[in-house]
N, C-alpha and C. Protein backbone atom coordinates (compact mmCIF):
# COMPACT_ATOMS: atom_id res chain seq x y z
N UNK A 1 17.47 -6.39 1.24
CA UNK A 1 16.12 -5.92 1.02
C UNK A 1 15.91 -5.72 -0.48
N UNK A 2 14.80 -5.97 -0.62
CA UNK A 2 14.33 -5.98 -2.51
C UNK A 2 13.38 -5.33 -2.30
N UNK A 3 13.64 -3.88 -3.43
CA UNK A 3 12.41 -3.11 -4.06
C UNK A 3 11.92 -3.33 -5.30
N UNK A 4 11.00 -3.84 -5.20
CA UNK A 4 9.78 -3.70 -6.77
C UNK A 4 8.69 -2.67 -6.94
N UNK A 5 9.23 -2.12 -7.90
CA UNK A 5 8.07 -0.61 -8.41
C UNK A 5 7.53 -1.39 -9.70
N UNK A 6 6.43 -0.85 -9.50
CA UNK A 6 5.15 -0.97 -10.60
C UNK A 6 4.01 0.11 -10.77
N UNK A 7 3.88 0.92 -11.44
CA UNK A 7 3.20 2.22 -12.09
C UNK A 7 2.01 1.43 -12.60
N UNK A 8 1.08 1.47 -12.08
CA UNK A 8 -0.88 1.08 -12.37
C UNK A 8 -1.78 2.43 -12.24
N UNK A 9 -3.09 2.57 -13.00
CA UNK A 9 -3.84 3.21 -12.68
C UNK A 9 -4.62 2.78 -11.89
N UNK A 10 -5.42 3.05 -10.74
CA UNK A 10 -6.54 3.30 -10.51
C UNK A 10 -7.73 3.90 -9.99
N UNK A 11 -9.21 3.32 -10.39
CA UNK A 11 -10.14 3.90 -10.26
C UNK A 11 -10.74 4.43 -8.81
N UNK A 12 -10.29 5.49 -8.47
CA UNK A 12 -10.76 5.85 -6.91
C UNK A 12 -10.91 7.08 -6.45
N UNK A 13 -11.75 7.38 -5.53
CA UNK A 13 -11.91 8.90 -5.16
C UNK A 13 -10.56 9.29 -4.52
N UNK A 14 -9.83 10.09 -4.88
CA UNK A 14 -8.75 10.71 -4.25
C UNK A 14 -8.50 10.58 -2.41
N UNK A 15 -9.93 10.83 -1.94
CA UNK A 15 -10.05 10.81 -0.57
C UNK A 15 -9.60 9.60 0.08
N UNK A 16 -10.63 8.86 -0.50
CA UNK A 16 -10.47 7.33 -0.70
C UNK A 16 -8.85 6.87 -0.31
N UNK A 17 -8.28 7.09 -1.66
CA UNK A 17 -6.62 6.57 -1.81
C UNK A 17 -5.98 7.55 -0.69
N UNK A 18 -5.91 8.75 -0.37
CA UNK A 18 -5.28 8.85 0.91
C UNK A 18 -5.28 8.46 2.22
N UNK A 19 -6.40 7.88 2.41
CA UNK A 19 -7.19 7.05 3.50
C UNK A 19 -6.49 5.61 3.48
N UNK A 20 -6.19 5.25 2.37
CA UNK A 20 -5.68 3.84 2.24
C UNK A 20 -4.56 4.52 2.75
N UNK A 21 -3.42 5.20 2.15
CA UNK A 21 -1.84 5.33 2.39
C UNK A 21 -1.75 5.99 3.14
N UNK A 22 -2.34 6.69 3.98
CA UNK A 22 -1.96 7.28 5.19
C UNK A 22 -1.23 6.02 6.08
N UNK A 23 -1.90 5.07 6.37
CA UNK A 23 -1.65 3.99 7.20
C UNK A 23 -0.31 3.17 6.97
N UNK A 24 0.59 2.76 7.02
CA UNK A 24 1.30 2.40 6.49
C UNK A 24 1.53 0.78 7.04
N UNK A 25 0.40 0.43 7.96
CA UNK A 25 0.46 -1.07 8.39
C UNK A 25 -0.62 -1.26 7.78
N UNK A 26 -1.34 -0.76 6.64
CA UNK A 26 -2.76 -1.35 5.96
C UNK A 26 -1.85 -1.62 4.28
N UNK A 27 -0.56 -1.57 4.21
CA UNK A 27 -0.53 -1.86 3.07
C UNK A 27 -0.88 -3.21 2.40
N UNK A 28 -1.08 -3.90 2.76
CA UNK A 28 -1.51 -5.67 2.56
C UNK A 28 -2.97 -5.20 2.38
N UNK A 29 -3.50 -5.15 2.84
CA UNK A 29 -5.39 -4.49 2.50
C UNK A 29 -5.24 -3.28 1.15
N UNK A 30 -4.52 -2.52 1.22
CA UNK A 30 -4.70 -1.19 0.36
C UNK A 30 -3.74 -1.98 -1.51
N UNK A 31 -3.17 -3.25 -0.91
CA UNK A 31 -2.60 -3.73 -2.16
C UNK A 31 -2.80 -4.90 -2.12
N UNK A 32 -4.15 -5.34 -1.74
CA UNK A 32 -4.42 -6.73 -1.80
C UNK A 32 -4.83 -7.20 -3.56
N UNK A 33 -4.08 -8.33 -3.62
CA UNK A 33 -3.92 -8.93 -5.17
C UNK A 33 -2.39 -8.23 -5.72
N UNK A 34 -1.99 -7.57 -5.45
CA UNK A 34 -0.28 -7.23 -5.70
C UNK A 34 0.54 -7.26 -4.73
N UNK A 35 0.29 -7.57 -3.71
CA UNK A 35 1.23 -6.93 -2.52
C UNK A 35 0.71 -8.68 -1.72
N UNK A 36 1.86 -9.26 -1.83
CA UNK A 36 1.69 -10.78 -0.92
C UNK A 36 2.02 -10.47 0.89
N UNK A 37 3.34 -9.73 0.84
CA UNK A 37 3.14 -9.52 2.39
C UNK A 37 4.12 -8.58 2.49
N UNK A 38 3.67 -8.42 3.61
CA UNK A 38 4.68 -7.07 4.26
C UNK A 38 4.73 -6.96 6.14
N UNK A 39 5.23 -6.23 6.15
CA UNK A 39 5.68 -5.95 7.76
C UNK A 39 6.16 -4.71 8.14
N UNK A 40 5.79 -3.93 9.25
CA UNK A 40 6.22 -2.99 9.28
C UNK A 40 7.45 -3.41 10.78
N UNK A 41 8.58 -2.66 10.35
CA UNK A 41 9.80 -3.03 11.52
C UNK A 41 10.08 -1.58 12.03
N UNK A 42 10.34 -1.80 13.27
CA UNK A 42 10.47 -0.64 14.40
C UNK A 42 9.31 0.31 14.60
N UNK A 43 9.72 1.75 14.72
CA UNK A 43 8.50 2.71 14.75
C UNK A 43 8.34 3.49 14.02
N UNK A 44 7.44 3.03 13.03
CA UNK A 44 7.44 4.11 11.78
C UNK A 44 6.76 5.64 11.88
């Protein structure tokens, strides 16, 4: 397994960005243009 970290700002209502990461099968939507693919395995 390969981890890549990358530190960006951005522009968003706080509410907003927890709404995105709460989910953790929306990461492909919540990092669309950085994030090519992902999968979530077993039961997260």
């Amino acid at each position: 397994m390969t981890t890549i970290c990358r530190d960006m700002s951005v522009e968003t209502a706080a509410e907003k960005a927890c709404v995105a990461l709460r989910d953790p099968t929306s990461a492909a939507r919540a990092f669309a243009g950085v994030l090519t693919n992902a999968r979530v395995e077993k039961d997260v």
